[in-house]
PDB file of N, CA and C in Angstrom:
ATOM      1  N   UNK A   1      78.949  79.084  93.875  1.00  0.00           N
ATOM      2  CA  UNK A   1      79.695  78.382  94.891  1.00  0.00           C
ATOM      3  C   UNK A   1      79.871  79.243  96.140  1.00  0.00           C
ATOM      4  N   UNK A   2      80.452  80.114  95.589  1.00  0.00           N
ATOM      5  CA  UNK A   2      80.751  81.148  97.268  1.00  0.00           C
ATOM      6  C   UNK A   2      79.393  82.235  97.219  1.00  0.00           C
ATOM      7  N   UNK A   3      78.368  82.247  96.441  1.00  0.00           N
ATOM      8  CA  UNK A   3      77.414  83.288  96.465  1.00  0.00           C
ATOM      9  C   UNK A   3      77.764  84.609  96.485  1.00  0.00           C
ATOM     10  N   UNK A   4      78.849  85.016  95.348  1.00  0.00           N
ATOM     11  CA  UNK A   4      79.160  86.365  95.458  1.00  0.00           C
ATOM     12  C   UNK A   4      78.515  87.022  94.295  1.00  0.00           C
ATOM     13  N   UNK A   5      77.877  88.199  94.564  1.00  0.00           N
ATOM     14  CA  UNK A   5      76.850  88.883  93.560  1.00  0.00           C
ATOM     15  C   UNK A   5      78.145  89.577  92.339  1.00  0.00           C
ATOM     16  N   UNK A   6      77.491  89.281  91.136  1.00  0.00           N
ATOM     17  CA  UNK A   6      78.115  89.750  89.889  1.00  0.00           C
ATOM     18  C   UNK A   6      78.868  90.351  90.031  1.00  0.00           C
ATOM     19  N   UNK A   7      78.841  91.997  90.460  1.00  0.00           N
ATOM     20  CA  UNK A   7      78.959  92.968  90.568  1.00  0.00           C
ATOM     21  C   UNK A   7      80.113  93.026  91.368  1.00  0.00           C
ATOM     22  N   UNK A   8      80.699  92.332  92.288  1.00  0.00           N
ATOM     23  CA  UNK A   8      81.658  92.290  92.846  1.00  0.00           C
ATOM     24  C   UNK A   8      82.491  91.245  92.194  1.00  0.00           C
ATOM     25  N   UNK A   9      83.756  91.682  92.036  1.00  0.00           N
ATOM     26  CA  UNK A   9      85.295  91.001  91.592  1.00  0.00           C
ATOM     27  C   UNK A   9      86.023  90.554  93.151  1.00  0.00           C
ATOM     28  N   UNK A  10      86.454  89.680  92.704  1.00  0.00           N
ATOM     29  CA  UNK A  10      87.506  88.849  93.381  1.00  0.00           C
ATOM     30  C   UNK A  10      89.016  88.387  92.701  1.00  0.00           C
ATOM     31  N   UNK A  11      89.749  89.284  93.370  1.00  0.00           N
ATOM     32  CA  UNK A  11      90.808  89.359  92.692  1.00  0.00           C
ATOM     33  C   UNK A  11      92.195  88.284  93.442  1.00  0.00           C
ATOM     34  N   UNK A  12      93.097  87.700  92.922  1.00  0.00           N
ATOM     35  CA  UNK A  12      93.678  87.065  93.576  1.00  0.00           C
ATOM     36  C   UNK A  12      95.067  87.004  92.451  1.00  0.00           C
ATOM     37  N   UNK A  13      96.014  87.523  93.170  1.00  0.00           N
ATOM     38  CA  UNK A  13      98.155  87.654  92.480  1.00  0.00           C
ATOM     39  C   UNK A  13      98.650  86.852  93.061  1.00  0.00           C
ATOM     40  N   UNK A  14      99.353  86.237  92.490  1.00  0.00           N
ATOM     41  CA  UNK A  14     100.539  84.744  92.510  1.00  0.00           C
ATOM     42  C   UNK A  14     102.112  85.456  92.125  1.00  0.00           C
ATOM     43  N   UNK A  15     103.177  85.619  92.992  1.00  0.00           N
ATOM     44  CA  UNK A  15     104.324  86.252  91.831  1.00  0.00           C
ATOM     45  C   UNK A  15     105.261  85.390  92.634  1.00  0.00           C
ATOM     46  N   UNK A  16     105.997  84.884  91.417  1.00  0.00           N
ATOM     47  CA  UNK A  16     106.896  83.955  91.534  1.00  0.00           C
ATOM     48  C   UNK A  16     108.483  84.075  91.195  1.00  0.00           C
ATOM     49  N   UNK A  17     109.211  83.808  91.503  1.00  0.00           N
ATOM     50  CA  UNK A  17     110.722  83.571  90.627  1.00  0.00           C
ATOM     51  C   UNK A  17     111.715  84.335  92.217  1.00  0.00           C
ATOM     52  N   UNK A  18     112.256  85.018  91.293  1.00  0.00           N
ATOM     53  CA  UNK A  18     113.518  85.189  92.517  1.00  0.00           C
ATOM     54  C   UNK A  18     113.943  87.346  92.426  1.00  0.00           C
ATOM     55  N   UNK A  19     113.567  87.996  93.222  1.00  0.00           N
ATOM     56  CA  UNK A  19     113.529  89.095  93.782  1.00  0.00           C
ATOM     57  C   UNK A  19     114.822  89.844  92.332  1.00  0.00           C
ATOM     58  N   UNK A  20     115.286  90.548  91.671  1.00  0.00           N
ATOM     59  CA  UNK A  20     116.182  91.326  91.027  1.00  0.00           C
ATOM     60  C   UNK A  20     116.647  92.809  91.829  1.00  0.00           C
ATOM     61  N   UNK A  21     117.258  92.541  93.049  1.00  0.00           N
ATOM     62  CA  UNK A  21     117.690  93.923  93.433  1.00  0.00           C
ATOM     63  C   UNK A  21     118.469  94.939  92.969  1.00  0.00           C
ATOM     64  N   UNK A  22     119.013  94.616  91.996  1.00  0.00           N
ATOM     65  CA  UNK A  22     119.487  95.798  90.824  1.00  0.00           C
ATOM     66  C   UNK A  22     118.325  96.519  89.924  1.00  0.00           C
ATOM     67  N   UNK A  23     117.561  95.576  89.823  1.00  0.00           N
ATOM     68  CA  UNK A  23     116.522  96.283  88.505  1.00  0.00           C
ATOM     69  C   UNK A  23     115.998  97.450  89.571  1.00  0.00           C
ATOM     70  N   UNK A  24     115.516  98.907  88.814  1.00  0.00           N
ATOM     71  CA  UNK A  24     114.911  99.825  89.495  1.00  0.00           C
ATOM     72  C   UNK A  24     113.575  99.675  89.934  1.00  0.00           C
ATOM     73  N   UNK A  25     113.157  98.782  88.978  1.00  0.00           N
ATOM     74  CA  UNK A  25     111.606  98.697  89.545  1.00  0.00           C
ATOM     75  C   UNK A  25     111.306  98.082  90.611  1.00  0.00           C
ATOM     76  N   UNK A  26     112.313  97.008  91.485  1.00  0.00           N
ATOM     77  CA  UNK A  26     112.499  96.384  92.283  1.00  0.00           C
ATOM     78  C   UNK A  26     112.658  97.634  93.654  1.00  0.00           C
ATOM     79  N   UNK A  27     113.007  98.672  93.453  1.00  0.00           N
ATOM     80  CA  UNK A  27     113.598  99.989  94.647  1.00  0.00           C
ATOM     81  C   UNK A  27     112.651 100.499  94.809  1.00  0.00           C
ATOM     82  N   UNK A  28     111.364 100.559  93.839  1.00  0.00           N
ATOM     83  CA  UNK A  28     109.837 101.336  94.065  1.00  0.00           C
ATOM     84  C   UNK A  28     109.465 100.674  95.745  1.00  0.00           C
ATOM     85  N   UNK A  29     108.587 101.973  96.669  1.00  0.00           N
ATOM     86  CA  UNK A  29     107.917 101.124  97.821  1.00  0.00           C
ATOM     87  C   UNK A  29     106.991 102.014  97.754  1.00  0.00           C
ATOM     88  N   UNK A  30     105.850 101.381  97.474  1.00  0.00           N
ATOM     89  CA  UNK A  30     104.727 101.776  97.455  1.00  0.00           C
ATOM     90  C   UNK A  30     103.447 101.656  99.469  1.00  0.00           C
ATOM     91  N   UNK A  31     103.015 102.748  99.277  1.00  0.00           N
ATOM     92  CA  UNK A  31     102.037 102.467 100.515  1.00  0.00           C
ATOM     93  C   UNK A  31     101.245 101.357 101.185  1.00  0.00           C
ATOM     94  N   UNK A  32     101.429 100.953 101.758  1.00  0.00           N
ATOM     95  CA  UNK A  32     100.628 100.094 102.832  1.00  0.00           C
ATOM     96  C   UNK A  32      99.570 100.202 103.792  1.00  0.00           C
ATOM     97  N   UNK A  33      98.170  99.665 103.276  1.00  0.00           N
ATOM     98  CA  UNK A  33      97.350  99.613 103.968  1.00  0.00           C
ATOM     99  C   UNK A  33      96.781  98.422 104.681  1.00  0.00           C
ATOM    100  N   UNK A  34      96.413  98.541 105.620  1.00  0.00           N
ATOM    101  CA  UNK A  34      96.205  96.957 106.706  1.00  0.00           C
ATOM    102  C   UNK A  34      95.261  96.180 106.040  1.00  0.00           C
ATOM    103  N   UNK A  35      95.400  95.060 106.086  1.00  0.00           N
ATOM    104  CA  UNK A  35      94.999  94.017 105.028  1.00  0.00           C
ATOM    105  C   UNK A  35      93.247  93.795 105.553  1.00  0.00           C
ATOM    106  N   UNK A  36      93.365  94.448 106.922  1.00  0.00           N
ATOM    107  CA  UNK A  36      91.795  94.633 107.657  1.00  0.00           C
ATOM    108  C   UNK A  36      91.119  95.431 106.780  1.00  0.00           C
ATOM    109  N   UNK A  37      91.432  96.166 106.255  1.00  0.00           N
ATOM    110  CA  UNK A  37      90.881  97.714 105.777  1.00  0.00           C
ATOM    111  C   UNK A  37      90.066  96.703 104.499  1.00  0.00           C
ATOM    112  N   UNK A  38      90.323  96.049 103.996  1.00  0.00           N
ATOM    113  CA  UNK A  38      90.247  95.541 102.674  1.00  0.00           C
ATOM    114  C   UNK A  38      89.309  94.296 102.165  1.00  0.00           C
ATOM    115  N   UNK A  39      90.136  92.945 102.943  1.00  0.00           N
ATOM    116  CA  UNK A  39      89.782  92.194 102.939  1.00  0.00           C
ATOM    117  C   UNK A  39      88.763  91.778 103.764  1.00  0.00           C
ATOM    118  N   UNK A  40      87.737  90.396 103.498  1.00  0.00           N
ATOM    119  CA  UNK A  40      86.695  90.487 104.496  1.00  0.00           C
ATOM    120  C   UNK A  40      86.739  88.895 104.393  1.00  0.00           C
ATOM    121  N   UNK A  41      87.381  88.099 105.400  1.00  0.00           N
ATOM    122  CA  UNK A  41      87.727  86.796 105.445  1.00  0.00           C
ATOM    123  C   UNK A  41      86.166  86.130 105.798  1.00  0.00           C
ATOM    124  N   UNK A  42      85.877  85.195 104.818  1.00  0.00           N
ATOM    125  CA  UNK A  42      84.338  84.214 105.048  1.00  0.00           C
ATOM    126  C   UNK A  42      84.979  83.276 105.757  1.00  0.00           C
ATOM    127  N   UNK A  43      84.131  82.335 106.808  1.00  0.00           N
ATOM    128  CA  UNK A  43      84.302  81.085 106.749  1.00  0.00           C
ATOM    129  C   UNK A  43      85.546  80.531 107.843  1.00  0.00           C
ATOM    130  N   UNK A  44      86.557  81.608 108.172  1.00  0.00           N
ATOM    131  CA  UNK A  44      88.058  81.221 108.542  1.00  0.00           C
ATOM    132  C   UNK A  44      88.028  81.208 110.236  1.00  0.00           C
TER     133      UNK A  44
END
């Protein structure tokens, strides 16, 4: 359908429900890289 060779994955996260700002794992902030760097939009 989209002609993407085997060898490459296409990955795609859904997260749902409602944020827990007490839980600790919620206080982790992890690095940010520009969504340019990464992604390679077909078609848009």
């Amino acid at each position: 359908m989209l002609g993407v060779p085997e060898r490459i994955a296409i990955v795609l996260a859904i997260s749902l429900g409602y944020p827990d700002s007490e839980a600790p794992v919620n206080r982790y902030r992890s690095e940010r890289r520009d969504i340019e760097e990464f992604v390679r939009r077909i078609g848009c």
